[in-house]
C-alpha atoms as a PDB file:
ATOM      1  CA  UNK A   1      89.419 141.827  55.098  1.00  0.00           C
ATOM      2  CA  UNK A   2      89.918 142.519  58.806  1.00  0.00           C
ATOM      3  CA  UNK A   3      91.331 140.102  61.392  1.00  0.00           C
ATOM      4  CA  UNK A   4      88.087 139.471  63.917  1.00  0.00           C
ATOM      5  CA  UNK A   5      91.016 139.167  66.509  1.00  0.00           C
ATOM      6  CA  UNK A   6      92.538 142.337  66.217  1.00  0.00           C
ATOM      7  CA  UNK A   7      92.017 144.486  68.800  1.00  0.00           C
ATOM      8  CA  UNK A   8      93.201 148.464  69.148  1.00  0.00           C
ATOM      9  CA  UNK A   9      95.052 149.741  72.007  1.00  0.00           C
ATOM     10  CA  UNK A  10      92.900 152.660  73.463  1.00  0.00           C
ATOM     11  CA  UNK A  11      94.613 155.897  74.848  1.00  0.00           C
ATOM     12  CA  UNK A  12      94.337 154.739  78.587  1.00  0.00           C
ATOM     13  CA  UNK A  13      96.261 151.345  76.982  1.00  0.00           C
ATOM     14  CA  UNK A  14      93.154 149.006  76.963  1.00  0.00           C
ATOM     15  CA  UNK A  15      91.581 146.373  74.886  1.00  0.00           C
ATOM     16  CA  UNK A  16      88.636 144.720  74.372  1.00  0.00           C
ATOM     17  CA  UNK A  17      88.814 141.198  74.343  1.00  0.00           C
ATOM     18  CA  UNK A  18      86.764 139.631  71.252  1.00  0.00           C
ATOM     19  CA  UNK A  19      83.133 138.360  71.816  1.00  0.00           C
ATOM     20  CA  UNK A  20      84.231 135.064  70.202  1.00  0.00           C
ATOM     21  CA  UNK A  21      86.949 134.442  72.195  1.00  0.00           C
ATOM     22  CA  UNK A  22      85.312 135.569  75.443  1.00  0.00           C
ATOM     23  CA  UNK A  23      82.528 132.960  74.768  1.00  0.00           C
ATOM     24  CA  UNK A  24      84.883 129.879  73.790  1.00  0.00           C
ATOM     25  CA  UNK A  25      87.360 130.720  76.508  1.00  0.00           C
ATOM     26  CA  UNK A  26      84.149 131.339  78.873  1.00  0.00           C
ATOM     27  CA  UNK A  27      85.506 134.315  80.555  1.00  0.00           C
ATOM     28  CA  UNK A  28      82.862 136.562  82.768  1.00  0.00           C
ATOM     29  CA  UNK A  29      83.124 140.197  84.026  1.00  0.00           C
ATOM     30  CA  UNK A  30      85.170 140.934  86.788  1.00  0.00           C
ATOM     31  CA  UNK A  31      87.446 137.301  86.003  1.00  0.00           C
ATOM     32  CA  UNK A  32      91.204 138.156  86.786  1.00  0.00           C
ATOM     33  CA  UNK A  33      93.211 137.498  84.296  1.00  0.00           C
ATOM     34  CA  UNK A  34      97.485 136.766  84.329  1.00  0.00           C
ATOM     35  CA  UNK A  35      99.239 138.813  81.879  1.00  0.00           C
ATOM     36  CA  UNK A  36     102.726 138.810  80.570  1.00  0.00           C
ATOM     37  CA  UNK A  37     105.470 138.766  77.592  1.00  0.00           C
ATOM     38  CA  UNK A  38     107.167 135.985  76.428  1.00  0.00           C
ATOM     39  CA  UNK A  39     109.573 136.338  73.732  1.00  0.00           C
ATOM     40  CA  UNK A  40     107.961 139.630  72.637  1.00  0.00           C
ATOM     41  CA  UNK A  41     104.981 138.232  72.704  1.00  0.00           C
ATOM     42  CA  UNK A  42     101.733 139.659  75.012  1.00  0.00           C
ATOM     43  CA  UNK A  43     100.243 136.326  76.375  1.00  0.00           C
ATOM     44  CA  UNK A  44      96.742 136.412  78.845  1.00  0.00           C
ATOM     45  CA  UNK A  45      95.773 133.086  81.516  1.00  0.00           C
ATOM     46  CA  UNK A  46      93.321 132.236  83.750  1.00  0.00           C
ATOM     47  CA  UNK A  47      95.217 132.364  86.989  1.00  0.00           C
ATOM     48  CA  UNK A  48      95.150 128.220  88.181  1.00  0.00           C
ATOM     49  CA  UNK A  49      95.141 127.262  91.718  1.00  0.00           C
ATOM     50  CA  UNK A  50      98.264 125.647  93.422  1.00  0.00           C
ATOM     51  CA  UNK A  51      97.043 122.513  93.369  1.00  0.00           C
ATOM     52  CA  UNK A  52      97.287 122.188  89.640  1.00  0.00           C
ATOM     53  CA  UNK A  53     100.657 122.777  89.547  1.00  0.00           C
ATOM     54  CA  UNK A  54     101.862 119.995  91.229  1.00  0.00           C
ATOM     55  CA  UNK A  55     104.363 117.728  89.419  1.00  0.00           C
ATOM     56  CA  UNK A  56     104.493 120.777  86.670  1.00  0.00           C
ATOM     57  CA  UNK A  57     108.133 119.697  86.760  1.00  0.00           C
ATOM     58  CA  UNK A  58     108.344 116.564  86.719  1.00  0.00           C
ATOM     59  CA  UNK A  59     111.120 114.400  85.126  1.00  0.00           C
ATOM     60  CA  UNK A  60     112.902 117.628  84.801  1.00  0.00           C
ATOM     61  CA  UNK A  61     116.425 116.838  85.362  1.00  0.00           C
ATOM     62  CA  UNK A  62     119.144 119.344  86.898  1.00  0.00           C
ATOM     63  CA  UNK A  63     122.563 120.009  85.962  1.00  0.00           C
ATOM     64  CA  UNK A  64     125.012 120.706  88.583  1.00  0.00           C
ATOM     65  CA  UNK A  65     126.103 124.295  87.654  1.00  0.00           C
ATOM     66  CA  UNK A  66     121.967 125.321  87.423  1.00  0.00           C
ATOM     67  CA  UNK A  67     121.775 126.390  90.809  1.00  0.00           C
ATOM     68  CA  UNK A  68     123.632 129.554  92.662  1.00  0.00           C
ATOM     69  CA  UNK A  69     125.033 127.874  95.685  1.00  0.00           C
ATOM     70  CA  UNK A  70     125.745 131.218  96.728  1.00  0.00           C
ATOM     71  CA  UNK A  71     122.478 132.099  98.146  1.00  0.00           C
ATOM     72  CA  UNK A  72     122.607 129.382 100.884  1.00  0.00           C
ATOM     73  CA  UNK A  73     123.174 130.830 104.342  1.00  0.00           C
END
């Protein structure tokens, strides 16, 4: 039995995302999508606008030796 999610890397290195997911992720022609690996892993997003990030970090808590205080000028 075959995955329905599998996909094949063509020669020019493309894929074709699956009708299934296109529909419940309601993605259209032309739609930009963010790519990139994460522990070995391929991962796609829907870009999001600035405004949605806001408090991403929140409650996030920094250590003193996290920052280079060499790059100050």
């Amino acid at each position: 039995m075959e995955n329905k999610n599998m996909v094949t890397v063509s020669p020019k290195f493309q894929v074709v995302i699956p009708k299934r997911l296109r529909n419940a992720l309601n993605l259209q022609p032309g739609q930009k999508l963010f790519m990139y690996e994460l522990d070995g892993s391929l991962h796609l997003d829907k870009p999001r606008p600035m405004r949605e990030m806001r408090g991403i970090a929140k409650g996030v808590t920094w250590e003193e030796g996290d920052r280079d205080h060499s790059e100050r000028f």
